[in-house]
Protein backbone atom coordinates (compact mmCIF):
# COMPACT_ATOMS: atom_id res chain seq x y z
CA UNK A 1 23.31 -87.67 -0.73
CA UNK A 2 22.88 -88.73 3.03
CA UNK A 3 19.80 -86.44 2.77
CA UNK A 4 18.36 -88.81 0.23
CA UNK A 5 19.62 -91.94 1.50
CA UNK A 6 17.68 -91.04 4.72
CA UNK A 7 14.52 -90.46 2.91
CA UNK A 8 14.42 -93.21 1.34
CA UNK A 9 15.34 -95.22 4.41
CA UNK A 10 12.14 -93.58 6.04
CA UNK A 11 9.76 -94.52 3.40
CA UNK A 12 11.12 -98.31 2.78
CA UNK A 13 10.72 -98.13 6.64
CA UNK A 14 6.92 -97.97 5.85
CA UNK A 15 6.94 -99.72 2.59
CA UNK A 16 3.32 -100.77 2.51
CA UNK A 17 1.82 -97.16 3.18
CA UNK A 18 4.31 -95.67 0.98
CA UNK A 19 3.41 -98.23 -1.99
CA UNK A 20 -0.47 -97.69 -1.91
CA UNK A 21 0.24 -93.86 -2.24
CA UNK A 22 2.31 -94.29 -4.51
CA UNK A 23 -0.25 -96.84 -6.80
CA UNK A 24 -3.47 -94.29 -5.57
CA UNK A 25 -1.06 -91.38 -7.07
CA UNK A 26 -0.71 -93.86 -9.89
CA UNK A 27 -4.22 -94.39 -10.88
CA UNK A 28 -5.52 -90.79 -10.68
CA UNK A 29 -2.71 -89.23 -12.62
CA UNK A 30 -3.02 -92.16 -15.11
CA UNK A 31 -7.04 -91.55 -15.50
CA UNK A 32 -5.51 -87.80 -16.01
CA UNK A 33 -3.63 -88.38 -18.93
CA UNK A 34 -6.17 -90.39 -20.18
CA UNK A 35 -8.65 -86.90 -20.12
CA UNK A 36 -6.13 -85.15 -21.41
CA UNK A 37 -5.14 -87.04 -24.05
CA UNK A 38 -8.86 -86.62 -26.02
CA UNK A 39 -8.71 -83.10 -25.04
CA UNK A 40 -5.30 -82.97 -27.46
CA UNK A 41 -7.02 -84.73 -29.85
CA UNK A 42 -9.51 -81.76 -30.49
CA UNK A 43 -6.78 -79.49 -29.85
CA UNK A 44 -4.84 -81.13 -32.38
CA UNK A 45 -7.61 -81.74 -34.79
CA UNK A 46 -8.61 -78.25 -35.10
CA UNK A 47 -5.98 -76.74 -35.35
CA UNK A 48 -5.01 -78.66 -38.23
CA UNK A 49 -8.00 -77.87 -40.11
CA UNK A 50 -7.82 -74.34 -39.69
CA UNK A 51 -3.88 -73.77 -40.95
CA UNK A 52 -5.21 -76.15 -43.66
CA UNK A 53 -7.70 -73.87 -45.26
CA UNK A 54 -10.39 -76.48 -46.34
CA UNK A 55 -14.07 -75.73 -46.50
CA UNK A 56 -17.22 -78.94 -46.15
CA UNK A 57 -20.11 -79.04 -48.15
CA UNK A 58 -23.26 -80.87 -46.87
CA UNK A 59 -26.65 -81.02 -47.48
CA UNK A 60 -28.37 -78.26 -45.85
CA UNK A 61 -30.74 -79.50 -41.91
CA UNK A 62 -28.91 -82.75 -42.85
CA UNK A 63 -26.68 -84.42 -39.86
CA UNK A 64 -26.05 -88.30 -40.38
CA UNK A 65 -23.42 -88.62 -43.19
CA UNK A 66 -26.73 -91.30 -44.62
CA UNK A 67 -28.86 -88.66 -44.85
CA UNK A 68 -26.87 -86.23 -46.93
CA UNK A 69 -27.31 -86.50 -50.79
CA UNK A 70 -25.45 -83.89 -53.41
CA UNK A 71 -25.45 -83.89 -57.02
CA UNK A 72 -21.75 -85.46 -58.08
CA UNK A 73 -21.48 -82.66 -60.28
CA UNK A 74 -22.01 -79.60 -57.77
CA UNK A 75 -17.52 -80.39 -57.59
CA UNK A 76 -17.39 -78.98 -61.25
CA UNK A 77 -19.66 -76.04 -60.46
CA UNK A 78 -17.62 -75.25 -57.56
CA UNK A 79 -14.31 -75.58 -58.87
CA UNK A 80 -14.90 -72.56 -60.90
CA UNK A 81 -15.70 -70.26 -57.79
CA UNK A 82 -12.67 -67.32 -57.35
CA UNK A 83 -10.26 -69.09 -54.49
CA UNK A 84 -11.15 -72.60 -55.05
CA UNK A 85 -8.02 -74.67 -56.03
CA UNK A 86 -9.67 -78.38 -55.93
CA UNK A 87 -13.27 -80.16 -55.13
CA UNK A 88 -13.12 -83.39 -54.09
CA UNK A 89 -16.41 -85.54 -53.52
CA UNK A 90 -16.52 -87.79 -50.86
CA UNK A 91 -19.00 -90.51 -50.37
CA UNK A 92 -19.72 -91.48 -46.72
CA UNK A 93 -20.17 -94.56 -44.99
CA UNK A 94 -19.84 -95.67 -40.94
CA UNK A 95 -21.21 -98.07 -39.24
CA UNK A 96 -22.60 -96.15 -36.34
CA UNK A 97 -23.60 -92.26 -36.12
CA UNK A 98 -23.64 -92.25 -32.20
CA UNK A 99 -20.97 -91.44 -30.06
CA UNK A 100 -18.45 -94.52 -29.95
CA UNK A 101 -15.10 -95.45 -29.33
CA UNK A 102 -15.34 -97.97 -32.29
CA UNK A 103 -16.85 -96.16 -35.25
CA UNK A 104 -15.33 -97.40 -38.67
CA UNK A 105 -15.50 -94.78 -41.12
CA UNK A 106 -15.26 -95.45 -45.07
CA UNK A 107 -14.67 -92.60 -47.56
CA UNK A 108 -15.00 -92.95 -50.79
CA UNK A 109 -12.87 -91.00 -53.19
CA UNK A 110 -11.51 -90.67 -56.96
CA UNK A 111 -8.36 -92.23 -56.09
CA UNK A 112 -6.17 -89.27 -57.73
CA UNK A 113 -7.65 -86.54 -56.45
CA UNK A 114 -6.99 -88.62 -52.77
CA UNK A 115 -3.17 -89.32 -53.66
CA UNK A 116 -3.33 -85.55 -54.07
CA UNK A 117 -4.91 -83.84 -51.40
CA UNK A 118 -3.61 -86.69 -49.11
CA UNK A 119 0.22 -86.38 -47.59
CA UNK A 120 -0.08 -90.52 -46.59
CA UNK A 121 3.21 -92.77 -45.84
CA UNK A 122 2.57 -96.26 -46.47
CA UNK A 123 3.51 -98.58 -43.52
CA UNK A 124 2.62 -101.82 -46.20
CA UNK A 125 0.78 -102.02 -49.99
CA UNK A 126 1.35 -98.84 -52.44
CA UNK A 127 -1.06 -96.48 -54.31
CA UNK A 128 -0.62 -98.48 -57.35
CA UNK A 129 -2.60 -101.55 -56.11
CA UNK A 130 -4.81 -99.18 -54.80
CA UNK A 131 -5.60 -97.46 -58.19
CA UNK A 132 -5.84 -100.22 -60.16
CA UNK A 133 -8.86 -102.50 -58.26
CA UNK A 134 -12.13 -100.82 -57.85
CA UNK A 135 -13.05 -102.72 -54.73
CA UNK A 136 -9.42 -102.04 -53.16
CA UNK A 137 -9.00 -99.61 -49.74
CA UNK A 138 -6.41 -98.26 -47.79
CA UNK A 139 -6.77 -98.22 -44.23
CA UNK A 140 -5.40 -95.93 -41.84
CA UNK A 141 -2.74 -97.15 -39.27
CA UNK A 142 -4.90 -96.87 -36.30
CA UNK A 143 -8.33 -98.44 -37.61
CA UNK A 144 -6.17 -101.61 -38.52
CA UNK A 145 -4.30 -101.95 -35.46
CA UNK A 146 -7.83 -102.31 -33.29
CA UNK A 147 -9.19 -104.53 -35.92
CA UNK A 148 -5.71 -106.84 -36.76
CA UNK A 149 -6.12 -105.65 -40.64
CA UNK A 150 -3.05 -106.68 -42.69
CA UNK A 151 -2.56 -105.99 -46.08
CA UNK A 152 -4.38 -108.70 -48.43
CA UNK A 153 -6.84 -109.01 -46.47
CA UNK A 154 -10.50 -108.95 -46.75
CA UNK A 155 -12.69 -106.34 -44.37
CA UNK A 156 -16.21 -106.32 -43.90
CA UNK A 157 -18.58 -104.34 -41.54
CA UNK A 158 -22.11 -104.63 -42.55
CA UNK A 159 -22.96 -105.41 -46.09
CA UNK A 160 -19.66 -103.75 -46.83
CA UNK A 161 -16.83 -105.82 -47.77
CA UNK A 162 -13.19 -104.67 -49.29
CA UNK A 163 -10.04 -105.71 -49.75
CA UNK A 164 -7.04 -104.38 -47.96
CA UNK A 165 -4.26 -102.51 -50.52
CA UNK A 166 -2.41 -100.65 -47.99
CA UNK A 167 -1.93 -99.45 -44.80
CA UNK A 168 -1.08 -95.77 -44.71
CA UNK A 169 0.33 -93.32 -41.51
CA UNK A 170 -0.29 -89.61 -41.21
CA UNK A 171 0.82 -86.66 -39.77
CA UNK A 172 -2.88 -86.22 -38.64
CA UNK A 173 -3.64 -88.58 -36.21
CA UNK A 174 -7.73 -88.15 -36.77
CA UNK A 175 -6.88 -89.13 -40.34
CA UNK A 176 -5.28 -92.94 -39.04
CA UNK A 177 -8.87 -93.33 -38.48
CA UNK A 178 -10.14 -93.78 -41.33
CA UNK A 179 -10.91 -96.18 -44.66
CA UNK A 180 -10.19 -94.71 -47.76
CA UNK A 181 -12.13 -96.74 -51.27
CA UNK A 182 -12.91 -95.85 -54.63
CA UNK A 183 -16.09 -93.55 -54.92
CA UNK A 184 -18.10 -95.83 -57.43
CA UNK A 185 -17.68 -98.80 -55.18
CA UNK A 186 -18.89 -97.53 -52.69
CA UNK A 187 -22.17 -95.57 -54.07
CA UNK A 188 -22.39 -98.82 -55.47
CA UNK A 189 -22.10 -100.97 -52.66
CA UNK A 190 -24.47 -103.90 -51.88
CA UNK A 191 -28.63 -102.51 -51.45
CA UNK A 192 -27.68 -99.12 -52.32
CA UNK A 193 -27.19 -97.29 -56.03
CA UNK A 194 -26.15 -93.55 -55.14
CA UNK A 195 -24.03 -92.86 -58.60
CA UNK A 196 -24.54 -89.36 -59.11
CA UNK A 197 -25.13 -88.40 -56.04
CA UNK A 198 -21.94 -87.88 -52.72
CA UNK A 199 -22.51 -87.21 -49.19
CA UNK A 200 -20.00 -84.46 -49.68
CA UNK A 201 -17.65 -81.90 -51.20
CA UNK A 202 -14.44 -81.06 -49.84
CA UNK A 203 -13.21 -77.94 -50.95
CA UNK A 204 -9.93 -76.95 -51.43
CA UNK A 205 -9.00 -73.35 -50.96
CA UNK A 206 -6.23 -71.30 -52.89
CA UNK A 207 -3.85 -69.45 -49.72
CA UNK A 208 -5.22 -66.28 -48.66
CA UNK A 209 -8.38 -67.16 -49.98
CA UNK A 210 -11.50 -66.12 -47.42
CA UNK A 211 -12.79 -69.11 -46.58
CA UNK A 212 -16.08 -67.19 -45.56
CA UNK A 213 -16.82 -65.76 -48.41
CA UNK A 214 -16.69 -68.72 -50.37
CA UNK A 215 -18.71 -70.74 -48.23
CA UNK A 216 -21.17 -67.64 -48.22
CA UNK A 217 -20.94 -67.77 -52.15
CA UNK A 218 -21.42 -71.75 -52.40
CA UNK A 219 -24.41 -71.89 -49.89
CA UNK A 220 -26.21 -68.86 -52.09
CA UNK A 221 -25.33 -70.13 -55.47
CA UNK A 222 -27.66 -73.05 -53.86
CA UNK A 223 -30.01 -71.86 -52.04
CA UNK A 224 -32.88 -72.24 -54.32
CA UNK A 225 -31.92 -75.51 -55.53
CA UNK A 226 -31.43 -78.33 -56.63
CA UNK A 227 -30.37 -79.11 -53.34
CA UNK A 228 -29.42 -76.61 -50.69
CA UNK A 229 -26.17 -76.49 -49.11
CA UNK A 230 -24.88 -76.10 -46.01
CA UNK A 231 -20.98 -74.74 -46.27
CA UNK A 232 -18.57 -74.52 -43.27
CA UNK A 233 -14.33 -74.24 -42.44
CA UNK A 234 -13.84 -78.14 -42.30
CA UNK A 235 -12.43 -77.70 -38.80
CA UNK A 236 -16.14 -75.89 -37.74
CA UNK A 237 -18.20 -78.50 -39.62
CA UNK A 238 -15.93 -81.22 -37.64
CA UNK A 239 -17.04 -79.60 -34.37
CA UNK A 240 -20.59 -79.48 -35.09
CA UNK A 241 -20.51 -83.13 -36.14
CA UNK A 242 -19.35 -83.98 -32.60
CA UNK A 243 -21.91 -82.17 -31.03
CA UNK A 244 -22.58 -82.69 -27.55
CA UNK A 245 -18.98 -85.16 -27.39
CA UNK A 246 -17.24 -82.08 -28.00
CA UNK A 247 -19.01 -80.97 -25.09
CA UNK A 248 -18.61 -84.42 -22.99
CA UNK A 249 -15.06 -83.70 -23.77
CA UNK A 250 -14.64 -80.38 -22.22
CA UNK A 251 -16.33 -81.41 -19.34
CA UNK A 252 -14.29 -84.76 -18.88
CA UNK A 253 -11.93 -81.42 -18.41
CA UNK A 254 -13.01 -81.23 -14.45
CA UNK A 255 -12.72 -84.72 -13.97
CA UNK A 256 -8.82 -84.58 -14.66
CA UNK A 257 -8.80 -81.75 -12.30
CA UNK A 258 -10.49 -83.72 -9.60
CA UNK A 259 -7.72 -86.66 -10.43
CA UNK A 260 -5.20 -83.59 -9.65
CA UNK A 261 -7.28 -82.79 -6.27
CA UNK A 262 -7.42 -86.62 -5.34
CA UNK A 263 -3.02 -86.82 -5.79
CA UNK A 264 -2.62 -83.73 -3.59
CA UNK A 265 -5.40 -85.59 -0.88
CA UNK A 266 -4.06 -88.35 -0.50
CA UNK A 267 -0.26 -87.53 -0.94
CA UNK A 268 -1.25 -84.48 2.05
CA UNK A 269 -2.90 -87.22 4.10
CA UNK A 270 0.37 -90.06 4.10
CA UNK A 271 2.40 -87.38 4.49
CA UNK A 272 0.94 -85.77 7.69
CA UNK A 273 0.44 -89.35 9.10
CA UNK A 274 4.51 -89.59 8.57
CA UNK A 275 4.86 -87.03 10.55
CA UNK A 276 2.76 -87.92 12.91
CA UNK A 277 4.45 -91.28 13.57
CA UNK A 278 7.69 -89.50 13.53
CA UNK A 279 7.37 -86.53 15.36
CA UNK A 280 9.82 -88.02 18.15
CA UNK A 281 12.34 -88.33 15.68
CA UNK A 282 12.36 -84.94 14.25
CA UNK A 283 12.60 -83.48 17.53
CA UNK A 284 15.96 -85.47 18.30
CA UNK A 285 16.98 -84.38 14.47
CA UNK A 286 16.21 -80.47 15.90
CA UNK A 287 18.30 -81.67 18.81
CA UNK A 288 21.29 -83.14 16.96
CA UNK A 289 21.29 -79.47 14.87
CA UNK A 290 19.35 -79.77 11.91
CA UNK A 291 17.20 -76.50 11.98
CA UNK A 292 13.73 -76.23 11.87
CA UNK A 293 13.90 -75.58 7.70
CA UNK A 294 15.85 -78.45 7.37
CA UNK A 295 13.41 -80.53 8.73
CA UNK A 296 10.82 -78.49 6.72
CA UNK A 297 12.88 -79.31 3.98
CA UNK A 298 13.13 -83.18 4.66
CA UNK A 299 9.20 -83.62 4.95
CA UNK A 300 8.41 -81.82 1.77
CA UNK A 301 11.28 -83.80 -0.62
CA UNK A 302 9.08 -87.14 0.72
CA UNK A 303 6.01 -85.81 -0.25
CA UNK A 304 7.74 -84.64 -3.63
CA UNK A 305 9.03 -87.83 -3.74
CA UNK A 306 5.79 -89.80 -3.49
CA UNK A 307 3.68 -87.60 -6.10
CA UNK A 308 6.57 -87.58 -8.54
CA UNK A 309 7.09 -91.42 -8.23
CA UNK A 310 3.07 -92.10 -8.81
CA UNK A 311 3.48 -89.32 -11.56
CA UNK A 312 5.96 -91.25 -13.20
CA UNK A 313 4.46 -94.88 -13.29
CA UNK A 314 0.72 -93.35 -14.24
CA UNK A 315 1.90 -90.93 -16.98
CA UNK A 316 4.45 -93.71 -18.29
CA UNK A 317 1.87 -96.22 -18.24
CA UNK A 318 -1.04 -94.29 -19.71
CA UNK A 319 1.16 -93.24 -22.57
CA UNK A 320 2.33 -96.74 -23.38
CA UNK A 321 -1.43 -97.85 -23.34
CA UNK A 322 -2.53 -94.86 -25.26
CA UNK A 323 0.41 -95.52 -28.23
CA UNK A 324 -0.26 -99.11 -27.92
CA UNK A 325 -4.20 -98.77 -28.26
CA UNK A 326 -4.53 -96.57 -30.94
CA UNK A 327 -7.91 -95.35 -29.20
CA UNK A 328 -10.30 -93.08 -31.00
CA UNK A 329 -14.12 -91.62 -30.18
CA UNK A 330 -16.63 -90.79 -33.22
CA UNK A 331 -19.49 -89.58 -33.81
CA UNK A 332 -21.10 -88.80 -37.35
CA UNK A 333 -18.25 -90.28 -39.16
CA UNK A 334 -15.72 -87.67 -37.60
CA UNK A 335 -13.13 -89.15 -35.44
CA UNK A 336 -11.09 -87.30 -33.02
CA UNK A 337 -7.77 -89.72 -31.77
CA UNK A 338 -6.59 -90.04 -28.24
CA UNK A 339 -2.95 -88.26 -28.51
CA UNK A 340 0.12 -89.65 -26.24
CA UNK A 341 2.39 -86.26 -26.91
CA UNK A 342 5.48 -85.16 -25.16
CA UNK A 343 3.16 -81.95 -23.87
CA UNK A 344 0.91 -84.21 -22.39
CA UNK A 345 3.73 -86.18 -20.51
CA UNK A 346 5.60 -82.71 -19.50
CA UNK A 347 2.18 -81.39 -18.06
CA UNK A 348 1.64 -84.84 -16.24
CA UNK A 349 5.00 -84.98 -14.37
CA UNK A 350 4.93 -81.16 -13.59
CA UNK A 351 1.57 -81.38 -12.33
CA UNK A 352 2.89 -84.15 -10.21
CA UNK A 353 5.79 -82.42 -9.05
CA UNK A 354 3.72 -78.96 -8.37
CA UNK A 355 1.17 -81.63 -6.78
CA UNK A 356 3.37 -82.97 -4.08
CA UNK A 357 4.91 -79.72 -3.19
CA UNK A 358 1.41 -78.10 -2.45
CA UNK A 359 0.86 -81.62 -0.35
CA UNK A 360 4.01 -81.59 1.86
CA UNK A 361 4.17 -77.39 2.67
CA UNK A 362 1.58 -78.41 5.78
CA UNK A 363 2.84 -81.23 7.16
CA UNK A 364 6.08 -79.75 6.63
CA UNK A 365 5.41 -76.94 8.36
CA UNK A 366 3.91 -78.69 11.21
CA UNK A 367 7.32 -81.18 11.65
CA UNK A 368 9.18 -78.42 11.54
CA UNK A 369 7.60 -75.58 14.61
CA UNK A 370 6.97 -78.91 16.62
CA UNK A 371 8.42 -78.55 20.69
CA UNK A 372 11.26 -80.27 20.83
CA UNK A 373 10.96 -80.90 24.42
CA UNK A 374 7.09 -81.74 24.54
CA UNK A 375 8.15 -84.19 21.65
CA UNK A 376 11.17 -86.20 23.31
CA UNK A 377 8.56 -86.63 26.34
CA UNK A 378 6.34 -88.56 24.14
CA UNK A 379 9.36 -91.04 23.42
């Protein structure tokens, strides 16, 4: 306990130094988590898809969900393949195709087959007012937190308007991103008349079922027409749809490891300055007995002290912005949601801790094989 109390004497004894590493620590482990976080969020995403065994059915050298048109009734052709359990047909509808952080994304589905293949928890509004009014939606937790949406009311992007039956949660976060309507709304919506035709089918797979060899079977059934498909695992047709953000993602990747490199910089450089400025008084701690590990050990609990401290207030804070956000990044009307887990918290704070041992072990090392005698001269 005197130990402690003596290092924390020392670095209240330079407050001001020990506060700006302390915020620069801050920052870059906060801009860390904030990597991170997307980086779960494609974790998370496909992972989900794959354990859920779902295949996507698009129109074949089609990208844009606007540019995709199937026949409606490809879902009852399909629900007769061997393996196929359900076909749902989704209509498609976002406001931007690019890369954003603020794509809203509408899919339009029978509303039973949604209550089905959908594991939703309403927050506020029920399926039944749902059901029952053509030009009703449910909105997804996340989507209505950015945009203040409350149940009642009446959303519009574009020529797109609906009113607001419930907001749902769900275990997936990607799925809190979304805007779920009736499918005849909206192939009906305002300057467009797309009955008969869906952007695409979902299709649901019996367990065991190879999901290769049914999209294999769907795409040939197809190939000569009416309209050829394109048929992928939902979690591999979700990757291709983010393209080169997948790749922007994995390459945000190095930046978080620079934020790492920048913590065990700057925590190195304070620390060695400490010493520095102090080197007088380790020498009369060598004198008064401590040995030269002691010391050693002294030196590298500050430097521990100082990464773990920034680790604390940038992982804390980035978390609490991250749940309080609800940020997501789209492109093509697939969403992937910035995650604030527990694993990204644990893997913050250890990388701090790991951080500001690697930054104390020289300076460390240096207080403690310092001449005593040379030192006290310097006093």
């Amino acid at each position: 306990m005197k130990l402690i109390a003596y290092i924390m004497k020392t670095l209240w004894g330079h407050r001001a130094r020990t506060m700006l590493t302390v915020a620069g620590s801050a920052v870059a482990l906060f801009v860390f988590c904030f990597i991170q976080s997307i980086q779960e969020g494609m974790n998370d995403l496909k992972q989900r898809q794959e354990a859920r065994g779902s295949l996507i059915v698009f129109q074949a050298n089609k990208f844009c969900p606007a540019t995709s048109h199937l026949p409606q009734d490809y879902d009852q052709q399909i629900s007769k393949f061997a393996g196929v359990k359900d076909v749902i047909p989704i209509q498609v509808f976002t406001n931007n195709c690019r890369a954003s952080l603020d794509v809203v994304v509408f899919y339009g589905v029978p509303p039973k087959k949604l209550r089905s293949a959908r594991d939703f928890e309403f927050i506020s509004g029920n399926w039944n007012e749902f059901e029952t009014h053509q030009d009703a939606a449910i909105v997804g937790q996340s989507v209505a937190n950015r945009r203040k949406i409350k149940v009642g009311d009446k959303f519009s992007i574009g020529d797109l308007s609906v009113n607001v039956a419930g907001i749902y949660r769900s275990e997936n976060p990607a799925e809190e991103n979304y805007i779920y309507s009736h499918l005849e709304f909206l192939q009906r919506r305002q300057g467009a008349n797309l009955v008969g035709t869906v952007t695409q089918l979902e299709v649901i797979l019996v367990p065991g079922t190879d999901p290769m060899q049914v999209s294999t079977a769907i795409d040939e059934r197809y190939r000569k027409g009416p309209v050829e498909t394109n048929t992928r695992a939902k979690g591999v047709f979700q990757a291709k749809s983010l393209g080169d953000l997948s790749q922007l993602i994995e390459m945000a990747h190095y930046l978080g490891l620079a934020c790492v490199g920048l913590v065990l910089a700057l925590v190195a450089t304070t620390t060695l300055m400490s010493v520095e400025d102090r080197i007088q008084e380790h020498a009369v701690l060598r004198t008064l007995g401590f040995s030269g590990f002691k010391v050693f050990t002294l030196v590298l609990a500050e430097s521990t002290f100082l990464s773990v401290a920034g680790g604390t207030l940038g992982v804390g804070t980035a978390l609490v912005v991250l749940k309080l956000s609800s940020l997501s990044v789209g492109a093509e009307a697939v969403t992937v949601a910035f995650i604030p887990s527990l694993h990204l918290a644990w893997v913050g704070m250890l990388l701090a801790c790991v951080t500001g041992i690697c930054a104390g072990i020289i300076p460390a090392s240096y207080a403690s094989r310092a001449e005593i005698v040379p030192a006290l001269r310097n006093v």
